[in-house]
C-alpha atoms as a PDB file:
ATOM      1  CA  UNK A   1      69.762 115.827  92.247  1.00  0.00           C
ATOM      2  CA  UNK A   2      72.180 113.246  92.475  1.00  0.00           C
ATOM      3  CA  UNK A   3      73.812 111.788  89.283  1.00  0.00           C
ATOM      4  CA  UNK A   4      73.456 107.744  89.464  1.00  0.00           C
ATOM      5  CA  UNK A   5      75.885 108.121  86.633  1.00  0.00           C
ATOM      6  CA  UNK A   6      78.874 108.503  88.753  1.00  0.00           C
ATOM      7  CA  UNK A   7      80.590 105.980  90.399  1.00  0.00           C
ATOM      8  CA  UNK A   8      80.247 105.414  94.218  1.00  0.00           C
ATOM      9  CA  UNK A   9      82.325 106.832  96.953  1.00  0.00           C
ATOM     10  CA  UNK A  10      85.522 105.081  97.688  1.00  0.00           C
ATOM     11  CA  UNK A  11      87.537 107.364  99.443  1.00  0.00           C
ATOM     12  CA  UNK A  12      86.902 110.363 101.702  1.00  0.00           C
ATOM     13  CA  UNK A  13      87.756 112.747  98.724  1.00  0.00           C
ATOM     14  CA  UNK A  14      84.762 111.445  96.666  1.00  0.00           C
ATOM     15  CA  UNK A  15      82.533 111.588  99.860  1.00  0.00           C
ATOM     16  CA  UNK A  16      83.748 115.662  99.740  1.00  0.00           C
ATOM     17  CA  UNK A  17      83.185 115.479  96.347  1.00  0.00           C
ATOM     18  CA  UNK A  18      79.201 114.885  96.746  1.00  0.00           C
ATOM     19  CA  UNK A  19      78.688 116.806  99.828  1.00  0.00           C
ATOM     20  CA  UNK A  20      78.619 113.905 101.854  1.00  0.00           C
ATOM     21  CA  UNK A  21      79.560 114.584 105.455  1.00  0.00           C
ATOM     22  CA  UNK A  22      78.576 110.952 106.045  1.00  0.00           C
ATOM     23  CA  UNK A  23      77.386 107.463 104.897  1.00  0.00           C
ATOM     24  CA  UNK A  24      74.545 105.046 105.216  1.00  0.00           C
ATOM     25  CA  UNK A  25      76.316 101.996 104.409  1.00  0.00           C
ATOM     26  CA  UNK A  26      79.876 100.552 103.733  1.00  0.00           C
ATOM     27  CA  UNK A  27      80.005  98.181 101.150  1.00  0.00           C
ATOM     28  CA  UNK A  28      83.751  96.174 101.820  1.00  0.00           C
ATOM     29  CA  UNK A  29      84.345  93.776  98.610  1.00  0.00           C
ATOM     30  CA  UNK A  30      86.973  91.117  98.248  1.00  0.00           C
ATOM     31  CA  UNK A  31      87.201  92.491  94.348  1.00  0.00           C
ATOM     32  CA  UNK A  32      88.363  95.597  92.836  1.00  0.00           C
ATOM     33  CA  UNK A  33      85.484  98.381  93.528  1.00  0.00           C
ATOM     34  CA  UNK A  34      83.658  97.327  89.348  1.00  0.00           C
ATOM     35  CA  UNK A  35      80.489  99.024  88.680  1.00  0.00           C
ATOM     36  CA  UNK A  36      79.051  96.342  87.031  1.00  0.00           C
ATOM     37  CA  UNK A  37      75.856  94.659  87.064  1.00  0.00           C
ATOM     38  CA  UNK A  38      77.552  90.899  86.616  1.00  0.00           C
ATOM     39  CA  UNK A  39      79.477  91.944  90.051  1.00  0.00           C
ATOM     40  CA  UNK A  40      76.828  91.263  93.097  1.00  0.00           C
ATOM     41  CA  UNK A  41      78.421  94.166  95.267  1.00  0.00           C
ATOM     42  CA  UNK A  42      77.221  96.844  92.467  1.00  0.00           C
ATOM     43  CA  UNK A  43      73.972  95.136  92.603  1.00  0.00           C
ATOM     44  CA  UNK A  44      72.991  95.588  96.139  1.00  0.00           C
ATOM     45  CA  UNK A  45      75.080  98.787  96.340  1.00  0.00           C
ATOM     46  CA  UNK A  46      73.391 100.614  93.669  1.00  0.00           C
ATOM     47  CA  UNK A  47      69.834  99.087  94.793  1.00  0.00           C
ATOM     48  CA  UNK A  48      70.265 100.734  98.381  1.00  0.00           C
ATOM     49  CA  UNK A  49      71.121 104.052  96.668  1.00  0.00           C
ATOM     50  CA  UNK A  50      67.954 103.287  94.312  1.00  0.00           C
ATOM     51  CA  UNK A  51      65.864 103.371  97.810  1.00  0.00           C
ATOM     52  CA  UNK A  52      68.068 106.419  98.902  1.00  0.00           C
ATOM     53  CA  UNK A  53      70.554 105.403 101.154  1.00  0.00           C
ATOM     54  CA  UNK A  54      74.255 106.533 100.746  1.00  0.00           C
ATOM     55  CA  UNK A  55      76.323 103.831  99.881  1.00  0.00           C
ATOM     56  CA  UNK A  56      80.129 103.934 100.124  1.00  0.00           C
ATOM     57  CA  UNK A  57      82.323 101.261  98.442  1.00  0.00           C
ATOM     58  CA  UNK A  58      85.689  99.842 100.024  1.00  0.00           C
ATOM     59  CA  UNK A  59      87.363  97.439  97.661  1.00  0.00           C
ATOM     60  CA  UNK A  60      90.224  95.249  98.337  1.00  0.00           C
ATOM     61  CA  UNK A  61      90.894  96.474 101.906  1.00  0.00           C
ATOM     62  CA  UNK A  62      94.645  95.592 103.660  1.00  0.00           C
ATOM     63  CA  UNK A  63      92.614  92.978 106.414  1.00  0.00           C
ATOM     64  CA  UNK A  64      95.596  93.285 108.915  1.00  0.00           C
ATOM     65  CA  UNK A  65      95.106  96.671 110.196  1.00  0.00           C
ATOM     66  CA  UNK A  66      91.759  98.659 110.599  1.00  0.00           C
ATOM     67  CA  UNK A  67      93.259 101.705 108.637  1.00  0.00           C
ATOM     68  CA  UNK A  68      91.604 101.087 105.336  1.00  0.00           C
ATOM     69  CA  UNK A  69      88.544 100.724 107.294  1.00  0.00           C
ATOM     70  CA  UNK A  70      88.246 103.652 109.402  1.00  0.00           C
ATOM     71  CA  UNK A  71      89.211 105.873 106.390  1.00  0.00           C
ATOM     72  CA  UNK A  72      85.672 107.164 106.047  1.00  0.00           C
ATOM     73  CA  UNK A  73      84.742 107.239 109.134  1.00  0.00           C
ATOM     74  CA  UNK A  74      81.634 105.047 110.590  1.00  0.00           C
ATOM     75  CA  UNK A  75      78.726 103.943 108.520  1.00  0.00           C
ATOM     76  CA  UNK A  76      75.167 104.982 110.107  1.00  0.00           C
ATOM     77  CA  UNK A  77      73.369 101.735 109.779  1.00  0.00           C
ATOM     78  CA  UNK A  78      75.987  99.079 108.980  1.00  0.00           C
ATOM     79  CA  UNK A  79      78.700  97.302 106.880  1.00  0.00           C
ATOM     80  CA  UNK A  80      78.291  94.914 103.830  1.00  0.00           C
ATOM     81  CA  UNK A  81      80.716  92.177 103.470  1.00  0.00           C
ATOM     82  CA  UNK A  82      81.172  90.630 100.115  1.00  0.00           C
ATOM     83  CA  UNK A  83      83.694  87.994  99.120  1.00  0.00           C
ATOM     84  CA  UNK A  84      83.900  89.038  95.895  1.00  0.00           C
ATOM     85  CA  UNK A  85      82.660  87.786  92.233  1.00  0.00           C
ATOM     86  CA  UNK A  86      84.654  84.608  92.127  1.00  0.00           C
ATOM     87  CA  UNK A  87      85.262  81.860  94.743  1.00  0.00           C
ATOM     88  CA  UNK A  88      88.752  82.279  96.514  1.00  0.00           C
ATOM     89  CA  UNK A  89      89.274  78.635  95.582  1.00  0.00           C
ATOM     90  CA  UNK A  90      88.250  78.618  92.121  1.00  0.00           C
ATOM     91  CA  UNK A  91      90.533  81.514  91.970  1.00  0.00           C
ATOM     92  CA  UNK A  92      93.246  79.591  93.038  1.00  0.00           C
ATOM     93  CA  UNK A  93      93.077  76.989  90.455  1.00  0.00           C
ATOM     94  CA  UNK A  94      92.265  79.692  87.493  1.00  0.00           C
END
């Protein structure tokens, strides 16, 4: 049984960790990886895993290069891209 307790993959390690060989979904945020329900990435991540998909989180990821990216290898059905929890301008002025 998997424990909905623990906090999403966000590495290969923690993939290991479960006994995941693979992923359903990649979930790239903008914001640091917060398991949250105020933070709209937790939301729809932890609603896919409620339906029983596997649901790997990349937070923050270096944009320039497609290392951070590829760590985990390639998502089955697709990647989720969220900005993050608060506008990059409002952030600027904040």
């Amino acid at each position: 049984m998997l424990d909905r307790t623990a906090f999403l993959p966000v590495s290969r390690e923690d993939m290991l960790a479960r006994d995941w060989y693979y992923y359903d979904f990649l979930m790239v945020t903008g914001d640091a990886y917060v398991d949250h329900p105020s933070f709209g990435a937790a939301v729809i991540a932890r609603t896919l895993e409620a339906q029983g998909f596997r649901v790997a989180v990349l937070a923050q990821p270096d944009y320039r290069t497609a290392r951070d990216f590829l760590a985990m290898g390639a998502p089955r059905f697709g990647v989720l891209i969220n900005a993050g929890n608060v506008d990059s301008m409002v952030a600027h002025y904040s």
